[in-house]
N, C-alpha and C. Protein backbone atom coordinates (compact mmCIF):
# COMPACT_ATOMS: atom_id res chain seq x y z
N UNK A 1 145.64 159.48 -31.54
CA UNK A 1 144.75 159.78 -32.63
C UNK A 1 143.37 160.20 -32.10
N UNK A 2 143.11 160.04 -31.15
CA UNK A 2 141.35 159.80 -30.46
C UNK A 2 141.50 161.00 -30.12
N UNK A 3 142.54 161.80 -29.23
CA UNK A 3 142.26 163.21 -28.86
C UNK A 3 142.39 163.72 -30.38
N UNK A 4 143.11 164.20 -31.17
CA UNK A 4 143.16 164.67 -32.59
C UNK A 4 141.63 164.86 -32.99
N UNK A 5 141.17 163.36 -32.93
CA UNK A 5 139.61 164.19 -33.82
C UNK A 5 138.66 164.37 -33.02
N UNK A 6 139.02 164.22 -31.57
CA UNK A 6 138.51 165.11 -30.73
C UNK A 6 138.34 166.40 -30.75
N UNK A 7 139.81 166.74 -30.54
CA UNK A 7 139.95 168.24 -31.35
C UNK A 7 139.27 169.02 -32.40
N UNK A 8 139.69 167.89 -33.68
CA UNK A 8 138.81 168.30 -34.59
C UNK A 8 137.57 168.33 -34.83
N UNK A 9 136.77 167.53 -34.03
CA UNK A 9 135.12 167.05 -34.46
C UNK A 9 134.88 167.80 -32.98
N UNK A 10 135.15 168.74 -32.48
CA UNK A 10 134.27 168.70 -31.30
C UNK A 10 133.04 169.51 -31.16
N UNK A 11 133.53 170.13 -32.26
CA UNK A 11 131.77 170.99 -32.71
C UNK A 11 130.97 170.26 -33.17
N UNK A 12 131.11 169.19 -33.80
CA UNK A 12 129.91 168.53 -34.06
C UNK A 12 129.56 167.22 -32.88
N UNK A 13 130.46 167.59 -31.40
CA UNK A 13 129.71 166.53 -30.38
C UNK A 13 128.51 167.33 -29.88
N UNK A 14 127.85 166.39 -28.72
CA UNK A 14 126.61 167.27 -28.00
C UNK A 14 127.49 168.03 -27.31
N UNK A 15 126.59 169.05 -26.43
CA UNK A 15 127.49 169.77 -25.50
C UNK A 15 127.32 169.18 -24.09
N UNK A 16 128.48 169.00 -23.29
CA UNK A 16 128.35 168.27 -22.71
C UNK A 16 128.55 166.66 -22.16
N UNK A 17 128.73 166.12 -23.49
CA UNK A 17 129.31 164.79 -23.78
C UNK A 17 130.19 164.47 -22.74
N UNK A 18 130.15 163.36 -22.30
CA UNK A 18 131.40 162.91 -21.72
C UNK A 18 131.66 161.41 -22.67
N UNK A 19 132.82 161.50 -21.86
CA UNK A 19 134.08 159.92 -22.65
C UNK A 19 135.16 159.91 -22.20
N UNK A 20 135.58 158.76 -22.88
CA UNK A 20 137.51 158.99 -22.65
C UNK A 20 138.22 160.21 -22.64
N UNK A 21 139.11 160.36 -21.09
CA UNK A 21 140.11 161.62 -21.93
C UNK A 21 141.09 161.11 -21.94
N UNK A 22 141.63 159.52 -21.50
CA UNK A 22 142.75 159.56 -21.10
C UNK A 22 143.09 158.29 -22.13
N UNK A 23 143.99 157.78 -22.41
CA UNK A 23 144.76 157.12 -23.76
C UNK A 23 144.83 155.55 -22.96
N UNK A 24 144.74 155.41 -21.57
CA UNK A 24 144.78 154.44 -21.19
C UNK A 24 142.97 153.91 -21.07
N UNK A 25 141.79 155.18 -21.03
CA UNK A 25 140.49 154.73 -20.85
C UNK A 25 140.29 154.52 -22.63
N UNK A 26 140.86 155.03 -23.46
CA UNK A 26 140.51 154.26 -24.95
C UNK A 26 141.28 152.66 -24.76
N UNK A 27 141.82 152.54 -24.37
CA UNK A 27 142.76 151.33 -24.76
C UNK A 27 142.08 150.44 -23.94
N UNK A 28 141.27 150.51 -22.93
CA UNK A 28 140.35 149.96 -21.80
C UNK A 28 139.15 149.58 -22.54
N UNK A 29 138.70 150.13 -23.45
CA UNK A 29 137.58 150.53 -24.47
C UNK A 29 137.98 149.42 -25.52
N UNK A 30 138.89 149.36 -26.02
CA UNK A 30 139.14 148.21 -27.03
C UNK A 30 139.28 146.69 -26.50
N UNK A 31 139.06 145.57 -27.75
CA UNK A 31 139.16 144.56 -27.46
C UNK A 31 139.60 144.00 -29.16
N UNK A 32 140.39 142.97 -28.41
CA UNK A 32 141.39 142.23 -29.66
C UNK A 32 140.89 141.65 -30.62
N UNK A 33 141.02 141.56 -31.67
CA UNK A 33 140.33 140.79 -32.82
C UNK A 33 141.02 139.96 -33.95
N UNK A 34 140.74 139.16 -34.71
CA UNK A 34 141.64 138.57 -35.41
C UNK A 34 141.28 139.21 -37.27
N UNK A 35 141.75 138.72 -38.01
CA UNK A 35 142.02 140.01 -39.17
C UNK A 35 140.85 139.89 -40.28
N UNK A 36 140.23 138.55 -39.90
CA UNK A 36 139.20 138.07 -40.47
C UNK A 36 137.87 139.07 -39.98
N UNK A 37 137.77 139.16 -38.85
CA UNK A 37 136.93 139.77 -38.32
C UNK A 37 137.09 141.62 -38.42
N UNK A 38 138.11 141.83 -38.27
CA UNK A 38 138.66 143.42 -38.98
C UNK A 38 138.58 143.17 -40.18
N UNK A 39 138.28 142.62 -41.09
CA UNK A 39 137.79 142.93 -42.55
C UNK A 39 136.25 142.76 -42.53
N UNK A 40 135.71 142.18 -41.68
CA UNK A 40 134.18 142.80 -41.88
C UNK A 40 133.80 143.92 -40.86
N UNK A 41 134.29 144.04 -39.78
CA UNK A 41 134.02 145.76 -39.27
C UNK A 41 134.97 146.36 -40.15
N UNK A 42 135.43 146.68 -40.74
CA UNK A 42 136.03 147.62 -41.85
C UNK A 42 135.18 148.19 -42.95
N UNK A 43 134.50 146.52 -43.32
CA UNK A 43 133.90 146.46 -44.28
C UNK A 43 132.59 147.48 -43.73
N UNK A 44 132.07 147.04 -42.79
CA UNK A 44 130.72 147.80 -42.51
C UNK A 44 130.85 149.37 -41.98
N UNK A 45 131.90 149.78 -41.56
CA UNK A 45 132.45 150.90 -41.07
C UNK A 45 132.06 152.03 -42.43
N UNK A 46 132.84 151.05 -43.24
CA UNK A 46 132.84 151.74 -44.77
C UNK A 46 131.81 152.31 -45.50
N UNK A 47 130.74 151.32 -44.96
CA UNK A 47 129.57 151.13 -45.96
C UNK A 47 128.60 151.52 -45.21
N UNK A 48 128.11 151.56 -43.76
CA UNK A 48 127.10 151.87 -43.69
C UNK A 48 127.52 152.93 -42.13
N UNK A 49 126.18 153.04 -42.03
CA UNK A 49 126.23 154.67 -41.03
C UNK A 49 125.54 153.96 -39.68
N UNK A 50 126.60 153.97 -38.26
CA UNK A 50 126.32 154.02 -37.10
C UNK A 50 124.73 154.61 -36.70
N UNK A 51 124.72 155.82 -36.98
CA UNK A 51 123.59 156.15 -36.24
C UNK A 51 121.90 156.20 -36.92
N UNK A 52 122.21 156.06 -38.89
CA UNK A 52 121.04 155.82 -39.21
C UNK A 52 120.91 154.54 -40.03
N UNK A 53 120.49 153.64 -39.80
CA UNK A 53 120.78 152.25 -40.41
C UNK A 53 119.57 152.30 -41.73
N UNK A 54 119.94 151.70 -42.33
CA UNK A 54 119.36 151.99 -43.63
C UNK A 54 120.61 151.29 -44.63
N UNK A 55 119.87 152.01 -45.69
CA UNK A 55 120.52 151.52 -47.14
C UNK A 55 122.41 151.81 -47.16
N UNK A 56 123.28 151.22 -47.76
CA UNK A 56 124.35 151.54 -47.68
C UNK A 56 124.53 152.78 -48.43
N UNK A 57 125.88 153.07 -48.08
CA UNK A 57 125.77 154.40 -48.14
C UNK A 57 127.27 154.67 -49.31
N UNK A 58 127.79 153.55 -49.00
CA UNK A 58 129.08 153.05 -50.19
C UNK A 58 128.48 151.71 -50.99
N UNK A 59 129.45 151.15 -51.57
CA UNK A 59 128.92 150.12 -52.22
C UNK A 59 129.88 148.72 -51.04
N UNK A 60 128.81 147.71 -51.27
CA UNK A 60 129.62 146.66 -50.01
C UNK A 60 130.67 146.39 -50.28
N UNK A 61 130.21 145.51 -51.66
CA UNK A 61 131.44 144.36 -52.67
C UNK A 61 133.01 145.43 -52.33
N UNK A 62 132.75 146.87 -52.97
CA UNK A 62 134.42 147.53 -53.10
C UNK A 62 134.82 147.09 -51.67
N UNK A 63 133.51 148.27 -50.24
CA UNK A 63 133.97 147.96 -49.16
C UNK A 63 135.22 146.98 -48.64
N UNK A 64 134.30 145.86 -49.10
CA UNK A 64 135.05 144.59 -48.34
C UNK A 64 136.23 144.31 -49.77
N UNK A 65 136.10 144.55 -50.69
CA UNK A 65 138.01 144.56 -51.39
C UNK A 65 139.03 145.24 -51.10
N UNK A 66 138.43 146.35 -50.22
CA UNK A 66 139.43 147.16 -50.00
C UNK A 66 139.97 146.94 -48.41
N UNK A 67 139.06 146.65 -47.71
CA UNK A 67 139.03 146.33 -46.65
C UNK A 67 139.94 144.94 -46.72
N UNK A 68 140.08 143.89 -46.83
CA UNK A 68 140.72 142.81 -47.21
C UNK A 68 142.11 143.33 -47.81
N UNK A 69 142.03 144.44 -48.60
CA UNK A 69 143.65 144.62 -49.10
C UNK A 69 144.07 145.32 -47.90
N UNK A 70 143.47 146.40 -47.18
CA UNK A 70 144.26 146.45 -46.36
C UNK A 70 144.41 145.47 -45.30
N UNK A 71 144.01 144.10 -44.93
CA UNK A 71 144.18 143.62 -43.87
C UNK A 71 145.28 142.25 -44.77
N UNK A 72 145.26 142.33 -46.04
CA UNK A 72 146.64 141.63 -47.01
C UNK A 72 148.12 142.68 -46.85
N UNK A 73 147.62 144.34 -46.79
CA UNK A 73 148.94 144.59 -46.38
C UNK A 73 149.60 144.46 -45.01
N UNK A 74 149.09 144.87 -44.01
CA UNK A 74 149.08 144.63 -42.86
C UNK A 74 150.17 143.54 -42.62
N UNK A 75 149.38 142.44 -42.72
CA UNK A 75 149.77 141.24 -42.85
C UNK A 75 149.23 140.34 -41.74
N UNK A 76 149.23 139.18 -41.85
CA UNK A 76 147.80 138.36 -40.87
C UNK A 76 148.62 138.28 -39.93
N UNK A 77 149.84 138.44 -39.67
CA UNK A 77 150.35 138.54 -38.34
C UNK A 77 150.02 140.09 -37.53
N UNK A 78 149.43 140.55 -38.21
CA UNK A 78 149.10 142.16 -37.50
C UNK A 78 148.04 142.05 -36.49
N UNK A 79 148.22 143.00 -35.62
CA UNK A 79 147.41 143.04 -34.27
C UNK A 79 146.20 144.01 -34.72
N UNK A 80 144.82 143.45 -34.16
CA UNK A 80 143.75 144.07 -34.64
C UNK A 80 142.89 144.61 -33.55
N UNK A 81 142.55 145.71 -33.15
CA UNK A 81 141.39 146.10 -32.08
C UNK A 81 140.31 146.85 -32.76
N UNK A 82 138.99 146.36 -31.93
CA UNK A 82 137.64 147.45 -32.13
C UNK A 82 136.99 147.79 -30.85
N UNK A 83 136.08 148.82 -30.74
CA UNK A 83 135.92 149.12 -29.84
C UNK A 83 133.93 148.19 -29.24
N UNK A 84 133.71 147.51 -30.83
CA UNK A 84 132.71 147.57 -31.28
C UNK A 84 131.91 146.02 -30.72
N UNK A 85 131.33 145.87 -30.25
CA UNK A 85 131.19 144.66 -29.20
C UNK A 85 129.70 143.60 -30.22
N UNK A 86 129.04 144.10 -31.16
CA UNK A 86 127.66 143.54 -31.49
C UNK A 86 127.12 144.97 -32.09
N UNK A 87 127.32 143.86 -33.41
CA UNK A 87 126.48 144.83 -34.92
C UNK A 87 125.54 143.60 -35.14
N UNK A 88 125.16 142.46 -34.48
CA UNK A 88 124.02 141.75 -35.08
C UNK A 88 122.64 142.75 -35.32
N UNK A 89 122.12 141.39 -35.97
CA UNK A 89 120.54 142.33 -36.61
C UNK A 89 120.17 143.12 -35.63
N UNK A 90 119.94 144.12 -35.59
CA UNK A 90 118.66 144.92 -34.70
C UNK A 90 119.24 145.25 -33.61
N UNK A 91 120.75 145.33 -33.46
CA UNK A 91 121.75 145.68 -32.45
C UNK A 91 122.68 146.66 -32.77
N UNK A 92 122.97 147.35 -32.02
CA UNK A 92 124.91 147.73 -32.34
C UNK A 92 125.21 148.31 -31.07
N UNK A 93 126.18 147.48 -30.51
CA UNK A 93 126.91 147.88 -29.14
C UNK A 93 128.40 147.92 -29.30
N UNK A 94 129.20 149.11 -28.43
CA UNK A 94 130.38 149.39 -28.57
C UNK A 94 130.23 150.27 -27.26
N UNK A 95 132.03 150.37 -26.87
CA UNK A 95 132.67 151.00 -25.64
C UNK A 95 133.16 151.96 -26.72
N UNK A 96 132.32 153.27 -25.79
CA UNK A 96 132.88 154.39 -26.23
C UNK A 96 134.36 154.84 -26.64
N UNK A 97 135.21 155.21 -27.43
CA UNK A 97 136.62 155.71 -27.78
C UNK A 97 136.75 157.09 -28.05
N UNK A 98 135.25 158.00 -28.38
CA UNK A 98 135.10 159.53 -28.28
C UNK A 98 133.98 160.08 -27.43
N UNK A 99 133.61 161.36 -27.77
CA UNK A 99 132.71 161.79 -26.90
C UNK A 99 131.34 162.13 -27.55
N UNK A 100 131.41 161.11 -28.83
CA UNK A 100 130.27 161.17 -29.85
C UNK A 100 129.17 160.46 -29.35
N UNK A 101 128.27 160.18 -29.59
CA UNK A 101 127.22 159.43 -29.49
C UNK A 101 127.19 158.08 -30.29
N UNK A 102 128.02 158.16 -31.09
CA UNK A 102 127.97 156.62 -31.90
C UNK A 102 129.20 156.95 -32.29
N UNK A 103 130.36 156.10 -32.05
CA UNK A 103 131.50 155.79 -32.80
C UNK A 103 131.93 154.50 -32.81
N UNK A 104 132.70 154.04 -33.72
CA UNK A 104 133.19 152.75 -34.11
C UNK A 104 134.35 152.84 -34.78
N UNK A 105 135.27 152.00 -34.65
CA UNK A 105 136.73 152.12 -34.65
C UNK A 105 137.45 150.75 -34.71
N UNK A 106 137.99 150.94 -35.95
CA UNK A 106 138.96 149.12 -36.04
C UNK A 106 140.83 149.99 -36.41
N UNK A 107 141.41 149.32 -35.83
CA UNK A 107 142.56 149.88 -35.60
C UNK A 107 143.67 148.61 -35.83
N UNK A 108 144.55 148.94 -36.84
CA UNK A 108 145.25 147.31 -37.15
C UNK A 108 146.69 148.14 -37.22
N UNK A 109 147.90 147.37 -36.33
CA UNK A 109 149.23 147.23 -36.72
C UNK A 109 150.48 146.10 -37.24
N UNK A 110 151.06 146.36 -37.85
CA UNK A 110 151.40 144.88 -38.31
C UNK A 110 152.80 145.73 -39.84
N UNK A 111 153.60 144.84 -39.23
CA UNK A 111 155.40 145.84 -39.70
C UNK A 111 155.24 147.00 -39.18
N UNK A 112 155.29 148.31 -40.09
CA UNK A 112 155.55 149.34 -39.57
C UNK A 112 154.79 150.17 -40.37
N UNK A 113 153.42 149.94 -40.32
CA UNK A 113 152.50 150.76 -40.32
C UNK A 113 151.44 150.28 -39.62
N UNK A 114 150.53 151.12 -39.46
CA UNK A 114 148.89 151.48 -38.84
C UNK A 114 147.67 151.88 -39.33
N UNK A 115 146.82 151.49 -39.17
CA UNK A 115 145.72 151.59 -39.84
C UNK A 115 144.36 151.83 -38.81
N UNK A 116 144.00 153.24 -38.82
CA UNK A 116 142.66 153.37 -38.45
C UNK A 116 141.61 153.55 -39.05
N UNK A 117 140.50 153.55 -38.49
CA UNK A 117 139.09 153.58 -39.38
C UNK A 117 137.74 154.05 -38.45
N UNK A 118 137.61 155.14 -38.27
CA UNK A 118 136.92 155.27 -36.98
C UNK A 118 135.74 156.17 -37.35
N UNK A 119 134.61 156.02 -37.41
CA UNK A 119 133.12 156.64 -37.82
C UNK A 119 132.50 157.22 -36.33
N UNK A 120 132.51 158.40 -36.75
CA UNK A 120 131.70 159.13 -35.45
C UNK A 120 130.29 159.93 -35.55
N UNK A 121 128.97 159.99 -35.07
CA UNK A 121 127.85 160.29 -35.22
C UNK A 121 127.10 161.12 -34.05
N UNK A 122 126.21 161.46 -34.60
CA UNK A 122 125.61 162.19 -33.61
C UNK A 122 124.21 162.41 -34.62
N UNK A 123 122.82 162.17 -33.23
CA UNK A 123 121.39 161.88 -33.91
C UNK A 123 120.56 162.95 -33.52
């Protein structure tokens, strides 16, 4: 999926960018999470914007209902990764997964479907 909107978004990276090219340096890039915690990076993915922090930009409350149904379909036995390391106050750190300048990415499997969610920016 990461090369795909590579593909697709690459006019709107810098020129020049570097990142992952290889499927094993995204997967190096992620770290495991439990489903509780993928419903609030979901939730914030949804709602607010990586690179200009400010006012939301969706509404929270739906955010996080919808976010929660998908981590009810899933199912809490589903496997959860982000790439996204610290959204505390006055922070946001993450291991790159594109060649954007700000991306963030929660990625859940669980039966036999998948679920990505991945916000990419540039300032």
């Amino acid at each position: 999926m990461a090369a795909e909107v590579e593909e697709a978004w690459k006019l709107y990276a810098v020129e020049g960018a570097v990142g992952p090219d290889a499927p094993v340096e995204i997967d190096d890039a992620l770290l495991q999470i439990d489903a509780e915690r993928a419903a609030e990076l979901l939730t914030y993915l949804a709602t607010y914007n990586l690179v200009f922090p400010g006012p939301a930009r969706r509404d929270r409350a739906h955010a996080r209902r919808a976010a929660e149904r998908v981590v009810r379909l899933l199912g809490y036995e589903a496997a959860w990764y982000t790439n996204i390391t610290d959204l505390s106050p006055g922070a946001r750190a993450w291991n790159p997964v594109t060649r954007h300048t700000f991306d963030g990415v929660v990625a859940g499997t669980g039966g036999s479907f998948t679920v990505v969610l991945l916000q990419v920016g540039e300032d």
